[in-house]
Protein backbone atom coordinates (compact mmCIF):
# COMPACT_ATOMS: atom_id res chain seq x y z
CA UNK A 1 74.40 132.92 109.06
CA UNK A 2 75.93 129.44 107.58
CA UNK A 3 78.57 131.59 106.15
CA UNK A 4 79.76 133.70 109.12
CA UNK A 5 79.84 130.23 111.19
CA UNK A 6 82.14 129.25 108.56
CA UNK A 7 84.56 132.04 108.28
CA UNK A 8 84.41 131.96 112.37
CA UNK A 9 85.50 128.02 112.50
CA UNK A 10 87.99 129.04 109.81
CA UNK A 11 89.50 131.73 111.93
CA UNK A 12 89.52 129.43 114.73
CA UNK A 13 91.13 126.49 112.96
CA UNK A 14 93.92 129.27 111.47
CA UNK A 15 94.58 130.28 114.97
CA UNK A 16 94.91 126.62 116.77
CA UNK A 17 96.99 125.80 113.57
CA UNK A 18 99.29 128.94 113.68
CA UNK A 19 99.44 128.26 117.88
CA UNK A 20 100.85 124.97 117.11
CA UNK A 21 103.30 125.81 114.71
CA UNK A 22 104.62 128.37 117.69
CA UNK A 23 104.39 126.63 120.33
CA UNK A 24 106.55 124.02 118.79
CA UNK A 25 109.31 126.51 116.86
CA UNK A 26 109.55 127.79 120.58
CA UNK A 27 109.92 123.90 122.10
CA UNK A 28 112.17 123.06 119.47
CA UNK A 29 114.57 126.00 120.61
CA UNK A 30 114.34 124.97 124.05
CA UNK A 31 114.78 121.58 123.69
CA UNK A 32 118.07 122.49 121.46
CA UNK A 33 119.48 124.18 124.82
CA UNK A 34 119.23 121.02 126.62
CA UNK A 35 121.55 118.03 126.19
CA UNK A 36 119.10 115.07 125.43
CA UNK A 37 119.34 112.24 127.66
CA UNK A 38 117.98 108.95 126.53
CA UNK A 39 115.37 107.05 128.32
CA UNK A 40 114.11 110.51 130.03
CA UNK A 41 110.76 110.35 131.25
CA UNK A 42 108.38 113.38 130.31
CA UNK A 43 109.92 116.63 132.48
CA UNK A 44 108.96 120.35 132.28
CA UNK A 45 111.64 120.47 129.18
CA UNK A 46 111.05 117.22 127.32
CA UNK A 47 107.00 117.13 127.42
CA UNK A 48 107.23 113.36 125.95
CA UNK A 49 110.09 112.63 127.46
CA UNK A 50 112.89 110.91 125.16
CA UNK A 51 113.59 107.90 123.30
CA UNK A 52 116.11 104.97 123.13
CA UNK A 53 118.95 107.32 121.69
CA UNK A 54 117.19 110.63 123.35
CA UNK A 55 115.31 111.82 121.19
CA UNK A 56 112.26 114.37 122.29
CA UNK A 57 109.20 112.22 121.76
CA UNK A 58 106.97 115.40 121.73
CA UNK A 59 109.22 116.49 118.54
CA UNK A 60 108.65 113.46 116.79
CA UNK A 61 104.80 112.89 117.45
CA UNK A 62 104.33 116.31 116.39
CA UNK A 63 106.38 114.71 113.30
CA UNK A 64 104.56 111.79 113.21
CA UNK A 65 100.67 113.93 113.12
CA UNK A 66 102.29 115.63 110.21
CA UNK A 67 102.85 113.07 108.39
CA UNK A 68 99.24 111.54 108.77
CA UNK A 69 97.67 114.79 107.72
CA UNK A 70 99.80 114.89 104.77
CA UNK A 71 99.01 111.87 103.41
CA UNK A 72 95.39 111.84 104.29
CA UNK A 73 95.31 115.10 102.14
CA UNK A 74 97.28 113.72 99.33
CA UNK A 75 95.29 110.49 99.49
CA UNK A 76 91.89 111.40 99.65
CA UNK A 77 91.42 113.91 96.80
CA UNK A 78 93.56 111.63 94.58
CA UNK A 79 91.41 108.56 95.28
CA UNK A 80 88.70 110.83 94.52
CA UNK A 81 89.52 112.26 91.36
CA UNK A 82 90.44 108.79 89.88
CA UNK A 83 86.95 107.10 91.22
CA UNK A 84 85.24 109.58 89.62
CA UNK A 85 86.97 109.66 86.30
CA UNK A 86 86.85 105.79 85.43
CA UNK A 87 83.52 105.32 87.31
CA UNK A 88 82.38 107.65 85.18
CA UNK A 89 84.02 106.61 81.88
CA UNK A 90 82.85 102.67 81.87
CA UNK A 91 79.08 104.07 82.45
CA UNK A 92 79.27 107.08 79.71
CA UNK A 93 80.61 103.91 77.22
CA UNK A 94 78.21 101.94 76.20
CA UNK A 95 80.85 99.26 75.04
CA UNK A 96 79.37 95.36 76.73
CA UNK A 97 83.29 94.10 76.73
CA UNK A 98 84.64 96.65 78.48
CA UNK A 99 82.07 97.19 81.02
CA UNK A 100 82.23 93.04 81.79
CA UNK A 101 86.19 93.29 82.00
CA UNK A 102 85.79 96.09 83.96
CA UNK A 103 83.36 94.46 86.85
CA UNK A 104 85.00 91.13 86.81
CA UNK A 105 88.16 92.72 87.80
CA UNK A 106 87.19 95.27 90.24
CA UNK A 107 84.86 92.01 91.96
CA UNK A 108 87.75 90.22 91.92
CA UNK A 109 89.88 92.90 93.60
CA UNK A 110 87.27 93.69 96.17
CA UNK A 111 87.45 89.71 97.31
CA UNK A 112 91.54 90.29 97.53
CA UNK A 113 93.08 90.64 100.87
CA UNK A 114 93.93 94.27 100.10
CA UNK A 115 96.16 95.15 102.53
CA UNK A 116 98.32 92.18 101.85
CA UNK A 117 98.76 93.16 98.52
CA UNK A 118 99.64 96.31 99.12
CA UNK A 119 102.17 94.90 101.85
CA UNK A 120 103.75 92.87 99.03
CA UNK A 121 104.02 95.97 96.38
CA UNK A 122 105.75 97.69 98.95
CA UNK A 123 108.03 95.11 99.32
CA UNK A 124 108.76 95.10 95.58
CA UNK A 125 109.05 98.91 95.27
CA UNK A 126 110.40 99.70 98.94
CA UNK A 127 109.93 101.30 101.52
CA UNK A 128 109.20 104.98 102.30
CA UNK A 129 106.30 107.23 102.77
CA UNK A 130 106.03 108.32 99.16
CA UNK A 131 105.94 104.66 97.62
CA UNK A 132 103.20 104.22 100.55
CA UNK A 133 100.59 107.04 99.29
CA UNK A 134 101.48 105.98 95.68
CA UNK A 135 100.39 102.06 96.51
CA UNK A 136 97.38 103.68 98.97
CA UNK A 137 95.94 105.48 95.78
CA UNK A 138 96.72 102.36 93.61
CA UNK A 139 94.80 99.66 95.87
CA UNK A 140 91.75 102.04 96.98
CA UNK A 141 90.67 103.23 93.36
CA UNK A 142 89.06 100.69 92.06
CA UNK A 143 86.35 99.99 95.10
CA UNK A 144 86.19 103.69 94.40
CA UNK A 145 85.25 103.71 90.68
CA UNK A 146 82.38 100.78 91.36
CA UNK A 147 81.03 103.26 93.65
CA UNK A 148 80.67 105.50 90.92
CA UNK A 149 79.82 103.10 88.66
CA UNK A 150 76.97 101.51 90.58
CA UNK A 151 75.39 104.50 91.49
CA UNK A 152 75.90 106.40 87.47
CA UNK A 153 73.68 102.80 86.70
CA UNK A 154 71.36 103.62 89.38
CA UNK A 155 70.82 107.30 88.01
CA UNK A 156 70.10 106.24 84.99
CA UNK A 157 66.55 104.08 86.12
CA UNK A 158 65.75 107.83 87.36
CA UNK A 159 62.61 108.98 85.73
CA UNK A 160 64.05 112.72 85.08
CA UNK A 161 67.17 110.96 82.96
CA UNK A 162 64.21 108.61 81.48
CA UNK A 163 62.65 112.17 80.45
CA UNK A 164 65.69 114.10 79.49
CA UNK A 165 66.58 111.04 76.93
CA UNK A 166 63.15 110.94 75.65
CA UNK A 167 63.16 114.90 74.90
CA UNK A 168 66.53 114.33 72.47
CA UNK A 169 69.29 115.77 74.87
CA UNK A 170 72.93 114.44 74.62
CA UNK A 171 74.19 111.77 76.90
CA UNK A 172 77.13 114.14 77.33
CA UNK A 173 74.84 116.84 78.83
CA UNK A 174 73.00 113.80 81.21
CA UNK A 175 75.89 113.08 82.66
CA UNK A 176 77.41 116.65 83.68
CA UNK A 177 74.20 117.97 84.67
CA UNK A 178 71.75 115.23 85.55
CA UNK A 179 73.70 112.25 86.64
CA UNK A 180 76.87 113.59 88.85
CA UNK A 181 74.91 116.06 90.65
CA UNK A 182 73.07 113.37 91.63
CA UNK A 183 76.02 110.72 93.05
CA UNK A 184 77.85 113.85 93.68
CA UNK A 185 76.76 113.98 97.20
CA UNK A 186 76.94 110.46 98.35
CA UNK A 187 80.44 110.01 96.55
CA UNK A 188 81.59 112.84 98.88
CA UNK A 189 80.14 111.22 101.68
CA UNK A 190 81.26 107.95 100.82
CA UNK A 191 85.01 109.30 100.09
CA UNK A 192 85.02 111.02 103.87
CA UNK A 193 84.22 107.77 105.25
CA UNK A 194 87.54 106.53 103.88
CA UNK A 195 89.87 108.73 106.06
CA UNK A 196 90.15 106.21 109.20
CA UNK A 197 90.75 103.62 106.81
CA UNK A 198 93.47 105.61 105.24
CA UNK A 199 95.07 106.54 108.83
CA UNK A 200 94.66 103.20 109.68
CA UNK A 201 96.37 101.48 106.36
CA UNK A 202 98.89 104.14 107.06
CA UNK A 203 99.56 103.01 110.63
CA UNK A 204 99.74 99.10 109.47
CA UNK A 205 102.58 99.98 107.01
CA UNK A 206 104.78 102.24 109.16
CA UNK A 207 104.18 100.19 111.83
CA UNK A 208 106.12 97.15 109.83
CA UNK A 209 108.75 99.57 108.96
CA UNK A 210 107.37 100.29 104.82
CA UNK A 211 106.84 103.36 105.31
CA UNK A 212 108.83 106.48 106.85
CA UNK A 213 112.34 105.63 107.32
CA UNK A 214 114.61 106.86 110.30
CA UNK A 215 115.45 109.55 111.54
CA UNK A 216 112.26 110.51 111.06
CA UNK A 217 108.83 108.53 112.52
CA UNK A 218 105.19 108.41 112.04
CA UNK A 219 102.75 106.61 114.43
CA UNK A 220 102.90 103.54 113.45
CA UNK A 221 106.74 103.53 113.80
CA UNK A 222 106.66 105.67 117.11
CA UNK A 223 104.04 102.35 118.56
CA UNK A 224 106.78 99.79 116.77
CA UNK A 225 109.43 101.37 119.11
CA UNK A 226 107.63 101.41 121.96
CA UNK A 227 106.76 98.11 121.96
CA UNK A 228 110.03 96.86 123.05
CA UNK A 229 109.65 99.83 126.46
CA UNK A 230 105.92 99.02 126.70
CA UNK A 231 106.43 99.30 131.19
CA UNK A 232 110.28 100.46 131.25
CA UNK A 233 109.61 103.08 129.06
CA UNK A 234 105.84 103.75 128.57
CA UNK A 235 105.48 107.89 127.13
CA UNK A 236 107.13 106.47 124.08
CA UNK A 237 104.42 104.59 123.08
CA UNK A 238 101.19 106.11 125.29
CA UNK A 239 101.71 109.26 123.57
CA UNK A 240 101.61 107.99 120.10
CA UNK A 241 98.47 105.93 121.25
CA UNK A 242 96.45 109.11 122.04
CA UNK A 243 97.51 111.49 119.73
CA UNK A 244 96.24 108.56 117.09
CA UNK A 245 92.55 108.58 118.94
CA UNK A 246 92.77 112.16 118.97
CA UNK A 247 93.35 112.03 115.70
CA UNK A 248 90.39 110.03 114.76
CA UNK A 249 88.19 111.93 116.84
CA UNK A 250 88.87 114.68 114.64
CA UNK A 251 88.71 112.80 111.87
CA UNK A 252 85.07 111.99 112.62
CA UNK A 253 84.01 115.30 114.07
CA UNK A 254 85.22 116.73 110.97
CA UNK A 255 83.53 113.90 108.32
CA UNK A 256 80.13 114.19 110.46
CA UNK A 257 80.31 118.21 110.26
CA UNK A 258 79.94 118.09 106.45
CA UNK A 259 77.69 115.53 106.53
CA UNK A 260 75.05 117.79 108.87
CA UNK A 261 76.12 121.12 106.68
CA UNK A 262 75.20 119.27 103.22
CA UNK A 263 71.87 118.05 105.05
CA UNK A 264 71.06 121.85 105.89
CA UNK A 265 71.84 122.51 102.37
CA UNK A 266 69.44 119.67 100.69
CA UNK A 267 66.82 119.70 102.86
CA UNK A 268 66.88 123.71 104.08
């Protein structure tokens, strides 16, 4: 039953997706028949309207949503992997030194005004959507490993590890069959909870111009804009506002969705 809801919401989600992609291949073409004019409120051809230099709004929102999925998906899994491997690899070593080290810096980064810091390595590196993921993945890693960390040192108090010790098995065998089953599931949960955070990092760094460059926009660039038109010209910021929310809403419906499908699964 589980199983035939999913490959029903999959067909559903390939439809909506492949809908999209021709409904705007067929905009696109009509839009390219029509000489943009700037300042255009939304009409019948220009569902946005246009910009300051008349460019289709609904083109580059649709530009913009691609973008945030993008680098969601890149993101996520890599922030992911990493947590897990060096979360993972200070609890497997039993090495005093290097656990201290490691704790006293990740403390010390959790304290840090993150998203300043990541403003200011963007700075340094430059701008542009690629150096944005890369510092993303950089600054969110190491609340990720003392995740893992924390909850590895947790497992271990576990009476079942307590046993499995006691009966002589390896602590390379605890760990990939005892102890990340059992963070596996609230480091996946924890991880989802990350994607508005993500969006929303995303948003404060195109928003100050760090991230994707013109011609092409994001969200946060598309609100920068729009500020400037916020009554003369309002569709090319309102747009951009609720596509965002929309966004989230998915985001959440989404996150909350595999929450409720892992509780079927662990509790039956």
């Amino acid at each position: 039953m589980c199983s035939l809801y999913d490959k029903s919401r999959l067909k559903y989600f390939t439809g909506l997706s492949l809908l999209l992609v021709a409904i705007v291949l067929i905009y696109k073409y009509e839009v390219s028949l029509n000489n943009n004019v700037m300042f255009l409120p939304p009409t019948w051809h220009h569902w946005f309207g246009t910009d300051v230099i008349g460019n289709d709004v609904f083109l580059k929102a649709i530009y913009a949503l691609f973008v945030a999925v993008v680098t969601i998906a890149i993101v996520l899994p890599a922030i992911y992997i990493g947590g897990l491997i060096v979360g993972i690899l200070v609890s497997y070593f039993d090495n005093p030194k290097l656990r201290e080290f490691f704790l006293n810096l990740v403390h010390y980064w959790v304290t840090l005004p993150v998203l300043l810091i990541a403003v200011f390595l963007l700075i340094l590196v430059g701008a542009g959507q690629g150096n944005v993921i890369g510092i993303l993945i950089f600054v969110l890693i190491p609340s990720h490993s003392l995740y893992v960390y924390n909850q590895m040192e947790e497992a271990k108090k576990q009476d079942f590890v307590i046993a499995k010790r006691s009966y002589g098995f390896s602590k390379g065998y605890i760990f990939s069959h005892h102890l990340f089953p059992y963070v596996k599931n609230s480091f996946n949960t924890y991880t989802l909870s990350r994607m508005p955070e993500i969006l929303m990092m995303d948003l404060a760094f195109n928003f100050l111009g760090l991230g994707v460059q013109p011609p092409h926009s994001s969200f946060g660039r598309m609100l920068f804009d729009g500020l400037s038109f916020m009554f003369s010209a309002w569709w090319m910021w309102v747009f951009a506002v609720i596509l965002v929310i929309l966004l989230f809403v998915l985001i959440n419906s989404i996150v909350m969705s595999i929450l409720k499908k892992e509780e079927e699964v662990r509790y039956g």
